[in-house]
C-alpha atoms as a PDB file:
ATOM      1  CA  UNK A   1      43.556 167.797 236.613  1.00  0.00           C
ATOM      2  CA  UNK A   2      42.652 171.240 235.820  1.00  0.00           C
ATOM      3  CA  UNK A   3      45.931 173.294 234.143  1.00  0.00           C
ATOM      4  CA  UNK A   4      44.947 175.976 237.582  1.00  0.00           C
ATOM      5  CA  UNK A   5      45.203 172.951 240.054  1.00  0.00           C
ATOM      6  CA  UNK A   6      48.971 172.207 238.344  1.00  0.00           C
ATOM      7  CA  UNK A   7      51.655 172.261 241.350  1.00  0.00           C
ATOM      8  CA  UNK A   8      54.296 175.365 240.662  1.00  0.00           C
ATOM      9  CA  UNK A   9      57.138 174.936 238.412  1.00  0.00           C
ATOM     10  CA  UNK A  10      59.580 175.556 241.651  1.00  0.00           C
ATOM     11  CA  UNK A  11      57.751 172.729 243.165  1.00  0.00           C
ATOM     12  CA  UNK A  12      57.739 170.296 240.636  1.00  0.00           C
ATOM     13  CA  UNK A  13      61.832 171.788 239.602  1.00  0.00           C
ATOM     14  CA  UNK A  14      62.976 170.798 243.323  1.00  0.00           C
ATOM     15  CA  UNK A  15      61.351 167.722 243.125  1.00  0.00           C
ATOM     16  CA  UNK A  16      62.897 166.557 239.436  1.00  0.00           C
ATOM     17  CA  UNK A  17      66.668 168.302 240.812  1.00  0.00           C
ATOM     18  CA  UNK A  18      66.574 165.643 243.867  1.00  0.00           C
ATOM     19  CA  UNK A  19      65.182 162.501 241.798  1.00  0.00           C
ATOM     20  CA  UNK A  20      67.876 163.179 239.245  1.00  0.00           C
ATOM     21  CA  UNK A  21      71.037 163.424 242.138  1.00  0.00           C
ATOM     22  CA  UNK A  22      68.970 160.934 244.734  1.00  0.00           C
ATOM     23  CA  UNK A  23      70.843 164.016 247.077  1.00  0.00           C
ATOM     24  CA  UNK A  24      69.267 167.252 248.275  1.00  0.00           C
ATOM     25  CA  UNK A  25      72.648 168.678 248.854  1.00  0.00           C
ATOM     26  CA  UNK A  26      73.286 167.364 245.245  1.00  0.00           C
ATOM     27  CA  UNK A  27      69.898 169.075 243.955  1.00  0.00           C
ATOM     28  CA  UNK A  28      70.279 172.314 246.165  1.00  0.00           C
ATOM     29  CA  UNK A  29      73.886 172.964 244.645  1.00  0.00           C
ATOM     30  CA  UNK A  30      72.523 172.918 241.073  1.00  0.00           C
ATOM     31  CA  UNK A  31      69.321 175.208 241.810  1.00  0.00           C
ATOM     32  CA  UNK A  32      71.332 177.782 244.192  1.00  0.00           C
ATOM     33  CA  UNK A  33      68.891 177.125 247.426  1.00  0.00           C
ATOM     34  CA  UNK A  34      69.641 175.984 250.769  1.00  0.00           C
ATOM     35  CA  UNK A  35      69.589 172.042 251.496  1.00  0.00           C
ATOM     36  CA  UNK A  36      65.904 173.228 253.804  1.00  0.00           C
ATOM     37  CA  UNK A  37      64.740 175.342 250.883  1.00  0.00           C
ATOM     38  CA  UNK A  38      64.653 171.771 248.292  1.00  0.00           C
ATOM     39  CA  UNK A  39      63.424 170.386 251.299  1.00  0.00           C
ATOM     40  CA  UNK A  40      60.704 171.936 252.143  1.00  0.00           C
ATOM     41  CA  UNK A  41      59.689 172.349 248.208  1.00  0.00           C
ATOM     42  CA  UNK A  42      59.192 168.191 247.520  1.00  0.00           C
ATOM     43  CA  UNK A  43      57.245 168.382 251.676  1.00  0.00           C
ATOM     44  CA  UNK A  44      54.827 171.120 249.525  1.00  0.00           C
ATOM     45  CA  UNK A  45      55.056 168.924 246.703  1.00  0.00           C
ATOM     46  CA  UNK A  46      54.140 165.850 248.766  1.00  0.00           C
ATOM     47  CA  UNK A  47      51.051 167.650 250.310  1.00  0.00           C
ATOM     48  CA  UNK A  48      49.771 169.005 247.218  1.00  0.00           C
ATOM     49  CA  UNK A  49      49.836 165.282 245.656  1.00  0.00           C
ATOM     50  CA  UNK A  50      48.546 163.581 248.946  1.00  0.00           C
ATOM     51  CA  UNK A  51      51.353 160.603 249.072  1.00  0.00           C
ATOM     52  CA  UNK A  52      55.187 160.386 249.722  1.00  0.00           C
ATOM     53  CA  UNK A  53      57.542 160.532 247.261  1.00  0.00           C
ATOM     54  CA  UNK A  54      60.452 159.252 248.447  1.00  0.00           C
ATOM     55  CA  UNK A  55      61.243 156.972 250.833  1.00  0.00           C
ATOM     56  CA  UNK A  56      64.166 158.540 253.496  1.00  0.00           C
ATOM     57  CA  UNK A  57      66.770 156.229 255.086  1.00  0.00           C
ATOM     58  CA  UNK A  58      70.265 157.058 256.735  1.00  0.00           C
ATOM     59  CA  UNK A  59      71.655 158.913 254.191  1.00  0.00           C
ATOM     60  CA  UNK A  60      69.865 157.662 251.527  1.00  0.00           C
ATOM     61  CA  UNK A  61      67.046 158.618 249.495  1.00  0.00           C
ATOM     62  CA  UNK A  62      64.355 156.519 247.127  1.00  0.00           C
ATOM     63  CA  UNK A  63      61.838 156.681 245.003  1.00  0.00           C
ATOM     64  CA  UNK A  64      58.054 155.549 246.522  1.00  0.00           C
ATOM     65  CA  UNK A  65      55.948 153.927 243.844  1.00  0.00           C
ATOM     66  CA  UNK A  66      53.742 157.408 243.459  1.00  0.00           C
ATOM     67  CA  UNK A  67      57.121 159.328 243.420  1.00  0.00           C
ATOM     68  CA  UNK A  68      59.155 157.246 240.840  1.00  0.00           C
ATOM     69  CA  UNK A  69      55.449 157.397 238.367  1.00  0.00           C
ATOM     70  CA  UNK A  70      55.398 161.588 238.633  1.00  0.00           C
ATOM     71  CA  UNK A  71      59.287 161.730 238.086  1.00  0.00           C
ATOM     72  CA  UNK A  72      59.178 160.010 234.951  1.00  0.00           C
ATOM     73  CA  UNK A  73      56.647 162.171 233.482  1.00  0.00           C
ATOM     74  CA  UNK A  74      57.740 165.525 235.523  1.00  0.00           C
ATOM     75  CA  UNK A  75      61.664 164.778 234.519  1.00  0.00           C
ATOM     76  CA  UNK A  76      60.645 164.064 230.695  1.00  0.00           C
ATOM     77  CA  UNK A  77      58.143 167.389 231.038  1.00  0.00           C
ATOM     78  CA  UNK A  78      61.136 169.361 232.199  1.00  0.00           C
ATOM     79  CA  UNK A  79      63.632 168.436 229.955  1.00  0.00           C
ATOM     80  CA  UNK A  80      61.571 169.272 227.228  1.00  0.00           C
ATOM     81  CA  UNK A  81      61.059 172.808 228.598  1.00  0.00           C
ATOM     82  CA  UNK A  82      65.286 172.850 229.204  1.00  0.00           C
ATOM     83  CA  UNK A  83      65.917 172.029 225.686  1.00  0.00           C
ATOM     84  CA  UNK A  84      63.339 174.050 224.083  1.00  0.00           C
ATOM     85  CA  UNK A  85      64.333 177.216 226.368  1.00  0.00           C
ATOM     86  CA  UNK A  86      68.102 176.584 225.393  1.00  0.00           C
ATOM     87  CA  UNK A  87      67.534 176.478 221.376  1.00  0.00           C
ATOM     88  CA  UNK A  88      65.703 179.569 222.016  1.00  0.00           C
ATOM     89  CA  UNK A  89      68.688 181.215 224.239  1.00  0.00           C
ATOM     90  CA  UNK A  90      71.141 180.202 221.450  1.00  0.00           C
ATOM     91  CA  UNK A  91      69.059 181.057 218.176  1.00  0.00           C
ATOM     92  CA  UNK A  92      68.527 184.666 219.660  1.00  0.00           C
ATOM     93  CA  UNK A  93      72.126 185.221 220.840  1.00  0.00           C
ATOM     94  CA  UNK A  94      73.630 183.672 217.405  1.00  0.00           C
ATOM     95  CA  UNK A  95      70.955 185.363 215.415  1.00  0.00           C
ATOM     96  CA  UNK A  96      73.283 187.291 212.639  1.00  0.00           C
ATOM     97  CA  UNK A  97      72.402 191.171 211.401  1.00  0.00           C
ATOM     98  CA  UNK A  98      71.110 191.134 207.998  1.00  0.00           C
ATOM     99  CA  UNK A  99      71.630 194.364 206.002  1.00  0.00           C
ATOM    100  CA  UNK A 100      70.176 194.344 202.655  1.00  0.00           C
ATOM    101  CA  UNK A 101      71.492 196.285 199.324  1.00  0.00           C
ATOM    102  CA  UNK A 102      71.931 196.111 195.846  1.00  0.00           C
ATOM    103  CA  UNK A 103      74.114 193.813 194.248  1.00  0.00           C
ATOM    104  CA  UNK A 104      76.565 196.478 193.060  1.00  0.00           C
ATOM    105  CA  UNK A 105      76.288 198.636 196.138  1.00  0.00           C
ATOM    106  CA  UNK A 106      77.114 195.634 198.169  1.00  0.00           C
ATOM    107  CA  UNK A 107      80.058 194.201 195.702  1.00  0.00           C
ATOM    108  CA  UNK A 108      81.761 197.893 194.959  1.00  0.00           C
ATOM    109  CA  UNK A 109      81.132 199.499 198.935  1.00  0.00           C
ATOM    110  CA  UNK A 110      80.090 197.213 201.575  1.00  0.00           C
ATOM    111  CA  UNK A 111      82.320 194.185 200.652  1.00  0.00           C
ATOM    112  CA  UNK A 112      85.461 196.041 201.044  1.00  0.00           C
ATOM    113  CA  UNK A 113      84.896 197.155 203.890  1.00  0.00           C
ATOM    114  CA  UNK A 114      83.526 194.282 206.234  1.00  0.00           C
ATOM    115  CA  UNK A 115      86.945 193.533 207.434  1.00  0.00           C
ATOM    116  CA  UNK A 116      87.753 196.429 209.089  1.00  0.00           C
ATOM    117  CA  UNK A 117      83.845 195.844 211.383  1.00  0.00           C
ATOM    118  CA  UNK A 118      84.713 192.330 211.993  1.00  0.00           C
ATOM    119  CA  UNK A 119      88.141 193.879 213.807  1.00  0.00           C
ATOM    120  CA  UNK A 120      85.690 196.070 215.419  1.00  0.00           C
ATOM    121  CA  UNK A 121      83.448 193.765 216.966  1.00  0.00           C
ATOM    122  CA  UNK A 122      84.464 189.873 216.353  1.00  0.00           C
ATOM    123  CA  UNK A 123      81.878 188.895 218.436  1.00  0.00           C
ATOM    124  CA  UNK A 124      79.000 190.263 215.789  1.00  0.00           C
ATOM    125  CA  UNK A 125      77.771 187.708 212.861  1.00  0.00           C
ATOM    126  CA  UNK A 126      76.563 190.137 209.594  1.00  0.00           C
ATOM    127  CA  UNK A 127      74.770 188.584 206.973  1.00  0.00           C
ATOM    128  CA  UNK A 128      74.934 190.041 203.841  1.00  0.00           C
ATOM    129  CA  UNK A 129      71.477 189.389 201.677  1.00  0.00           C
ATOM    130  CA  UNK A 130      72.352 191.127 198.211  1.00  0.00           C
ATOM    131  CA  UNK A 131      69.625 191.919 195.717  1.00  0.00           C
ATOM    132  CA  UNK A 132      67.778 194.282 193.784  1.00  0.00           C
ATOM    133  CA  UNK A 133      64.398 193.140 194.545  1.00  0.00           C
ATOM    134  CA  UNK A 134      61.929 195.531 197.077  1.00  0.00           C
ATOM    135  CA  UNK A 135      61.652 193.448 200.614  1.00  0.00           C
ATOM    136  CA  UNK A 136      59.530 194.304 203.315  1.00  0.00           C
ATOM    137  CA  UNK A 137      62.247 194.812 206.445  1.00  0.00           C
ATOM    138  CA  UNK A 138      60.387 193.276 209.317  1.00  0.00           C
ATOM    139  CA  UNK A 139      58.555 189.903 207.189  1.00  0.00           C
ATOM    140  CA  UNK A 140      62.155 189.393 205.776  1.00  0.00           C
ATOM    141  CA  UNK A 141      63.731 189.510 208.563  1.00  0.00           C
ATOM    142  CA  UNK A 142      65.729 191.888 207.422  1.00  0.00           C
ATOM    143  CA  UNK A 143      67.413 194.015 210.335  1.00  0.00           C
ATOM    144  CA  UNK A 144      69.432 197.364 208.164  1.00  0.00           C
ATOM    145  CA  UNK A 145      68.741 198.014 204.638  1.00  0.00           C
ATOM    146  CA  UNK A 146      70.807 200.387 202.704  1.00  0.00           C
ATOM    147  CA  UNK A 147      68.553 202.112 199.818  1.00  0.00           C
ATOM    148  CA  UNK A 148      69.265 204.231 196.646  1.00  0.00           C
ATOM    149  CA  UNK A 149      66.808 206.855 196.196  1.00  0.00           C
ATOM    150  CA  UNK A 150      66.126 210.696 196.194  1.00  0.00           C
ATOM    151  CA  UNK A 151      65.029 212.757 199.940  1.00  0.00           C
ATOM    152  CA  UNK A 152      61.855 213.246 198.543  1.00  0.00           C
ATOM    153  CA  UNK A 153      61.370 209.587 197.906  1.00  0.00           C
ATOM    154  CA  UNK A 154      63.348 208.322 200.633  1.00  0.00           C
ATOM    155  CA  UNK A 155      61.225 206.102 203.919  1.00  0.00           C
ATOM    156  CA  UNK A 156      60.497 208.114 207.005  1.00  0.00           C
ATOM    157  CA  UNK A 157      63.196 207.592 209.647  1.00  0.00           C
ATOM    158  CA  UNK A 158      65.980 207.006 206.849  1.00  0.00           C
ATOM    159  CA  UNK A 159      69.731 208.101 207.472  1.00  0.00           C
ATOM    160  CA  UNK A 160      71.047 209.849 204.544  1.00  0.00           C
ATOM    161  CA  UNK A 161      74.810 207.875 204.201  1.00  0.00           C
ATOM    162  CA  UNK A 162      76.138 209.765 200.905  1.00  0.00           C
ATOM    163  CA  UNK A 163      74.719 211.720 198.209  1.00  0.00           C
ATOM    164  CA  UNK A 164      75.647 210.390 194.584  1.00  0.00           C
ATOM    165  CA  UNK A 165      78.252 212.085 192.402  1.00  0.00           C
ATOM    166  CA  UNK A 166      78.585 210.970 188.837  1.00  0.00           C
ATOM    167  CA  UNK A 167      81.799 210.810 186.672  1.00  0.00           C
ATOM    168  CA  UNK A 168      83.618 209.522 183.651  1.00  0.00           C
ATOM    169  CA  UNK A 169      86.271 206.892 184.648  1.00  0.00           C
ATOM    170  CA  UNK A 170      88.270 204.460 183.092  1.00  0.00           C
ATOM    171  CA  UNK A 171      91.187 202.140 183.524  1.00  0.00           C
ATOM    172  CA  UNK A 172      94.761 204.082 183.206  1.00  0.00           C
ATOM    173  CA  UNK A 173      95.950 201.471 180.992  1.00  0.00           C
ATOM    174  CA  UNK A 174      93.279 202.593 178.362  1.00  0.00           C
ATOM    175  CA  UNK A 175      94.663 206.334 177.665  1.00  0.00           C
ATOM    176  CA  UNK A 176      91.991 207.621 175.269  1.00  0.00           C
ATOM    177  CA  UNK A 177      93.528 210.903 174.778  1.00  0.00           C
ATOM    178  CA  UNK A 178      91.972 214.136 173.852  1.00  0.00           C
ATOM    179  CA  UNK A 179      88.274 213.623 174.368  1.00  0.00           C
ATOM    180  CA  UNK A 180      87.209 217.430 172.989  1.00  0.00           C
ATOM    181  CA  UNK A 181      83.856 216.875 170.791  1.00  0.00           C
ATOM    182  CA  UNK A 182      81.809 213.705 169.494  1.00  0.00           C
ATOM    183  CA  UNK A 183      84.262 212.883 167.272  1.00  0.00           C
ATOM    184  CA  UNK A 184      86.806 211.533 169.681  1.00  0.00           C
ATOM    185  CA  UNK A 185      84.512 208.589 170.975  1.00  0.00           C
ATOM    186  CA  UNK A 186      84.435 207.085 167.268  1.00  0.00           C
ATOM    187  CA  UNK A 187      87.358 204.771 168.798  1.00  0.00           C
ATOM    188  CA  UNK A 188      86.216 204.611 172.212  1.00  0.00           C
ATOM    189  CA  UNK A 189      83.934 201.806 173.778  1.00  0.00           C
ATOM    190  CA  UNK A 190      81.068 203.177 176.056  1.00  0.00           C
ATOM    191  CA  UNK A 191      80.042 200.894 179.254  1.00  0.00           C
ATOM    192  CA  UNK A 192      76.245 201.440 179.925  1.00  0.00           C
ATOM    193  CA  UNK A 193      74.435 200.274 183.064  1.00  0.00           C
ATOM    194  CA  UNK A 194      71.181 198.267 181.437  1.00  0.00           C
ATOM    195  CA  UNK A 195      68.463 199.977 183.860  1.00  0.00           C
ATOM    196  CA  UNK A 196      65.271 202.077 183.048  1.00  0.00           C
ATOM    197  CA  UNK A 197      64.475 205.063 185.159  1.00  0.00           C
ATOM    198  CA  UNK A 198      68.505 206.222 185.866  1.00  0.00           C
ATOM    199  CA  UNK A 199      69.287 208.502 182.810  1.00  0.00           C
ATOM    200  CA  UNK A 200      71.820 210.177 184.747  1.00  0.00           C
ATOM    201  CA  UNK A 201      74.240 207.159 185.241  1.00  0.00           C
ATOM    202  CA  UNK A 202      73.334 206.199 181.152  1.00  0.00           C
ATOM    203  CA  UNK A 203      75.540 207.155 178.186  1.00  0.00           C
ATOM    204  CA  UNK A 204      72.745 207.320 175.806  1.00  0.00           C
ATOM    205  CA  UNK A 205      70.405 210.044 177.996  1.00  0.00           C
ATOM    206  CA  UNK A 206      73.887 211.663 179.342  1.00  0.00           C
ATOM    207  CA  UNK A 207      75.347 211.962 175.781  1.00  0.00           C
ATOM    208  CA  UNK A 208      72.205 213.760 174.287  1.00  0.00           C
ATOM    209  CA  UNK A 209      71.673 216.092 177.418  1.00  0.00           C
ATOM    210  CA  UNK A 210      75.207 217.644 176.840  1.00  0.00           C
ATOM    211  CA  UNK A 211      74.899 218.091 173.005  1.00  0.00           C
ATOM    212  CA  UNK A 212      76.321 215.213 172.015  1.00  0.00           C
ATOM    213  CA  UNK A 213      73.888 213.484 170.817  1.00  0.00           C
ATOM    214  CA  UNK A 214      75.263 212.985 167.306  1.00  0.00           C
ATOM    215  CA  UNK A 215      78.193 210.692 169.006  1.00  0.00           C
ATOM    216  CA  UNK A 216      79.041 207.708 167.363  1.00  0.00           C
ATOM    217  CA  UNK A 217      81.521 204.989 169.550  1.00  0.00           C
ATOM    218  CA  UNK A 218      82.972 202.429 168.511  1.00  0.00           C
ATOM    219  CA  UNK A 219      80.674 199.939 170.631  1.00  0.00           C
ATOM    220  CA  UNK A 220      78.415 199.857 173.544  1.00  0.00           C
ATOM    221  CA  UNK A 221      78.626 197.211 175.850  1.00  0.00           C
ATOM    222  CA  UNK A 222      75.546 196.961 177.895  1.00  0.00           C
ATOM    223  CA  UNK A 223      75.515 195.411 181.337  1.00  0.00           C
ATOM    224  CA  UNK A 224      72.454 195.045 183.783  1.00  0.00           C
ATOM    225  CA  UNK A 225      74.436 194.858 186.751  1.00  0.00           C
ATOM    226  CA  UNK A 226      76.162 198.116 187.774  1.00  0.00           C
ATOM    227  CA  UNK A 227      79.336 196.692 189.161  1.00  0.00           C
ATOM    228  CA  UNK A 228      79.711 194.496 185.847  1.00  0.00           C
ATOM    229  CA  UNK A 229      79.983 197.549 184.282  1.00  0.00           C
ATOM    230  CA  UNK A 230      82.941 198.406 186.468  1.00  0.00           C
ATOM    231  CA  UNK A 231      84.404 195.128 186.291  1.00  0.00           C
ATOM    232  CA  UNK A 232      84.413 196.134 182.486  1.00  0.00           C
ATOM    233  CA  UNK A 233      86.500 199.221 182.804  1.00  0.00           C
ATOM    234  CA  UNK A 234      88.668 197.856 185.550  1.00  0.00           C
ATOM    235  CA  UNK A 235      89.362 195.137 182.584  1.00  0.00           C
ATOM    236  CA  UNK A 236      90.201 198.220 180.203  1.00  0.00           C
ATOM    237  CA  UNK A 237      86.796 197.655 178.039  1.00  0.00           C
ATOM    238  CA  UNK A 238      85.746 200.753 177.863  1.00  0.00           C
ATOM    239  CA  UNK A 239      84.774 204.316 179.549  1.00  0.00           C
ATOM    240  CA  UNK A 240      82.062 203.768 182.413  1.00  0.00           C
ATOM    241  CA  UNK A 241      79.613 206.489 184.458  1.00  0.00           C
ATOM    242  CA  UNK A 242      81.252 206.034 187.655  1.00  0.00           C
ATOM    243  CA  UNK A 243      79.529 206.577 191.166  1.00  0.00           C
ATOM    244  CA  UNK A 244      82.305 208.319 192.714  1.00  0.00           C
ATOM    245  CA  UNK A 245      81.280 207.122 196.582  1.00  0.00           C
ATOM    246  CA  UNK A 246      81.148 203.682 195.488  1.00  0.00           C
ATOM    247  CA  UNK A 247      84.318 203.151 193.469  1.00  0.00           C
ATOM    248  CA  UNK A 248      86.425 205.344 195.946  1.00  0.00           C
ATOM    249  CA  UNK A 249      89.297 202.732 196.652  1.00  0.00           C
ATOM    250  CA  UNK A 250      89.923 201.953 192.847  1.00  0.00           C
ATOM    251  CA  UNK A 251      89.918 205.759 192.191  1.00  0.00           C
ATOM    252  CA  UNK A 252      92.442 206.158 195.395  1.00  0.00           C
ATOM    253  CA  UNK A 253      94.793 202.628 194.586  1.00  0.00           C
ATOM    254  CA  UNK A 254      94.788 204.527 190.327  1.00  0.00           C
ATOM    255  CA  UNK A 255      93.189 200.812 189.314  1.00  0.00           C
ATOM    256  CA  UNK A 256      90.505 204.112 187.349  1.00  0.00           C
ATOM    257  CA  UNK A 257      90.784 207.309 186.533  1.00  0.00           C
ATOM    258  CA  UNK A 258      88.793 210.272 186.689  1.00  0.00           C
ATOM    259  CA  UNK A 259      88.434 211.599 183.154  1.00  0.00           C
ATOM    260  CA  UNK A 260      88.274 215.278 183.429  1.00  0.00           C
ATOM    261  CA  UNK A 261      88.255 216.519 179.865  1.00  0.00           C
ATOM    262  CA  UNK A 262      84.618 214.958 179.506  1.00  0.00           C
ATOM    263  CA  UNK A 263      81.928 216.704 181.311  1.00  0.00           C
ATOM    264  CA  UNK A 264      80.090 215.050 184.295  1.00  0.00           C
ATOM    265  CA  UNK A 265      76.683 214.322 184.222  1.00  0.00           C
ATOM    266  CA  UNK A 266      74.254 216.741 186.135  1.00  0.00           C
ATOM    267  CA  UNK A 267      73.967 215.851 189.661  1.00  0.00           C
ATOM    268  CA  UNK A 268      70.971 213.332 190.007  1.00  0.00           C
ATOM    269  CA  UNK A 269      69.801 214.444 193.082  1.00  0.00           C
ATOM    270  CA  UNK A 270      69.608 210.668 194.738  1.00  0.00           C
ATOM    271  CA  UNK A 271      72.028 209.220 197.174  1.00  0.00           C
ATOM    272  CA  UNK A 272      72.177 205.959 199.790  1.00  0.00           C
ATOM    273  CA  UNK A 273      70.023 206.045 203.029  1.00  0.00           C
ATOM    274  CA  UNK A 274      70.150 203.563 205.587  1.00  0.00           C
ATOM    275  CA  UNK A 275      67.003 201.984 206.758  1.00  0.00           C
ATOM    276  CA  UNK A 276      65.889 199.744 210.023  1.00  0.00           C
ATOM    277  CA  UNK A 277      63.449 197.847 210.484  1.00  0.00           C
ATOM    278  CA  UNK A 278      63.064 198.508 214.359  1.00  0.00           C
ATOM    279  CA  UNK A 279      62.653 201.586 216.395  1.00  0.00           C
ATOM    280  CA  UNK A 280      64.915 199.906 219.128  1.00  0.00           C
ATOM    281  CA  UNK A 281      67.771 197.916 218.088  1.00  0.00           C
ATOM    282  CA  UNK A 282      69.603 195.241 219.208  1.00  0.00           C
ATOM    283  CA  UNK A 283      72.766 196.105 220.411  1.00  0.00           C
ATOM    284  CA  UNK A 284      74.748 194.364 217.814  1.00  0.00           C
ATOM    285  CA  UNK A 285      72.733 195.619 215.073  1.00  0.00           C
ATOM    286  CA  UNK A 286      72.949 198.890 216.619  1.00  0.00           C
ATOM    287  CA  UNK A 287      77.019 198.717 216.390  1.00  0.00           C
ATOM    288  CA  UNK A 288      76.656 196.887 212.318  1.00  0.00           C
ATOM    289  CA  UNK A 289      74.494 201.038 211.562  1.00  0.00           C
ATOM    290  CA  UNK A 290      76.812 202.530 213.460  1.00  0.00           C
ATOM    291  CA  UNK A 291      79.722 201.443 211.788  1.00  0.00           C
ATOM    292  CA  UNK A 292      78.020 202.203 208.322  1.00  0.00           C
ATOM    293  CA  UNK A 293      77.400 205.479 209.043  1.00  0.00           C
ATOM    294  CA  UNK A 294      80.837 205.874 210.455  1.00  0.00           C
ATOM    295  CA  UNK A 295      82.172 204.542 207.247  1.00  0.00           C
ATOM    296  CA  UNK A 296      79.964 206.847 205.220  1.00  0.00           C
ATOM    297  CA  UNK A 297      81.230 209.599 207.024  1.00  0.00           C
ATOM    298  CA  UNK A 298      84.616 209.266 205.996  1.00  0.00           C
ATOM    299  CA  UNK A 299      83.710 208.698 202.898  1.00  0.00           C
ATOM    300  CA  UNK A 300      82.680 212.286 202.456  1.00  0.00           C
ATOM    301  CA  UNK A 301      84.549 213.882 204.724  1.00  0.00           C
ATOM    302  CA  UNK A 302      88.407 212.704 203.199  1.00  0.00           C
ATOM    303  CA  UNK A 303      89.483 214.524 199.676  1.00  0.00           C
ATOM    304  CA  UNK A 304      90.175 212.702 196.972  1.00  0.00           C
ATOM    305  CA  UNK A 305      94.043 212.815 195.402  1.00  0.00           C
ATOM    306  CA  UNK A 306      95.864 212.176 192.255  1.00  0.00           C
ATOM    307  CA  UNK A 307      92.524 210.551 190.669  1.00  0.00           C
ATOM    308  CA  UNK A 308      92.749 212.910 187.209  1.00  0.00           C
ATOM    309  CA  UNK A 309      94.127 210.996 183.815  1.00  0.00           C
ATOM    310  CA  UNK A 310      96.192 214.049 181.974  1.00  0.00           C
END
């Protein structure tokens, strides 16, 4: 039979909802219709097929030899379609928001933080995908990315979260004293983030730009993961270039210090944007970017105390 010639999904629903219950009332109570409504659907039914399909006694219904042959293909037909439209229903309202950042943006910032937007909305899965690698949003299924780049660089439609600011920290517990010239890092070790293309978060480029070129510390350690490199100073290892936005809570609990008496690097001019990969969001990915920039927004907005080492 031709896919047009088909009888209607209502038709062939009514007529699965009785053979299932043997009872209209039975079959008109699951479907929300009238006992005449599922009535009248298996009559249609049984004039578009050209035989009965059930056999009706005193309250009592069965199953004619045409009508038991289409239920067991209609009923298997249908349950398909049930199960395959309730996986569906289930993988799209369990579907977790993915947001996507950089391993040490995601470790020293985001982490932190996700326990205050799970008391905000426990009914929202996040999944955290952490890496440094480019991904295309949409093929990824990647639903808010959070990127570190300049304006002029930055995607169209981007949110700017924070602009960077750069400076010297280190762990209270390593007291380097009077850091006036060169000389005083001979018994210091430097912590340097392993990555071409950011000078202005590098020792190296950062010593050399402020005259200090000549500088000669006791040790480099060299880390290509930037929140290694403050996992180093938290340890007391050494003096690290520390994004101020991102190591906020250590800087607030004193776990580092601000080291004033060594200048800051020029500002670089790049900060963290927040990107989506659809014009219209779902709602609970529209709460996970709302909360971000909400957090980000703090971020700038509260002063920073008692973060100087003397």
């Amino acid at each position: 039979m031709d896919l047009h010639r088909l009888p209607s999904l209502d038709l062939l629903r009514g007529f699965v909802a009785v053979g299932r219950h043997m009872s209209i009332t039975e079959a008109a109570r699951e479907l929300c219709l009238t006992q005449s409504a599922v009535s009248r659907q298996v009559q249609a039914l049984e004039e578009q097929v050209g035989a009965r399909l059930f056999r009706r006694g005193h309250r009592s219904l069965t199953f004619t030899a045409e009508g038991e042959r289409l239920f067991r293909s209609s009923d298997a037909a249908l349950q398909q379609l049930q199960d395959a439209m309730g996986a569906l229903r289930d993988r799209i309202r369990t579907r977790p928001v993915t947001v996507s950042a950089t391993i040490g943006f995601t470790g020293l910032w985001l982490l932190p933080r996700l326990s205050r937007f799970q008391a905000r909305h426990p009914g929202v899965d996040v999944r955290v995908s952490a890496h440094n690698r480019v991904v295309d949003l949409r093929n990824d299924g990647v639903d808010l990315a959070i990127r570190y780049t300049s304006a002029g660089r930055a995607p169209s439609g981007a949110r700017l979260l924070f602009h960077e600011t750069v400076v010297p920290v280190a762990s209270p517990e390593l007291k380097p004293g009077a850091l006036d010239g060169p000389a005083s890092l001979a018994e210091l070790t430097l912590l340097e983030f392993e990555k071409p293309g950011y000078p202005w978060i590098q020792w190296l480029p950062w010593l050399a730009s402020v005259g200090w070129g000549q500088a000669r510390p006791r040790a480099i350690l060299h880390f290509n993961q930037y929140d290694l490199v403050i996992q180093a100073a938290l340890a007391g290892q050494g003096i690290a270039l520390g994004r101020r936005e991102l190591i906020r809570p250590l800087l607030e609990e004193g776990r580092l210090v601000v080291l004033e008496d060594l200048p800051a690097p020029e500002a670089s001019g790049h900060g963290y944007w927040l990107l989506q990969a659809e014009a219209e969001l779902r709602p609970e990915v529209e709460a996970v970017a709302a909360w971000i920039a909400d957090e980000a927004r703090q971020e700038t907005a509260a002063p920073l105390h008692g973060l100087m080492a003397g």
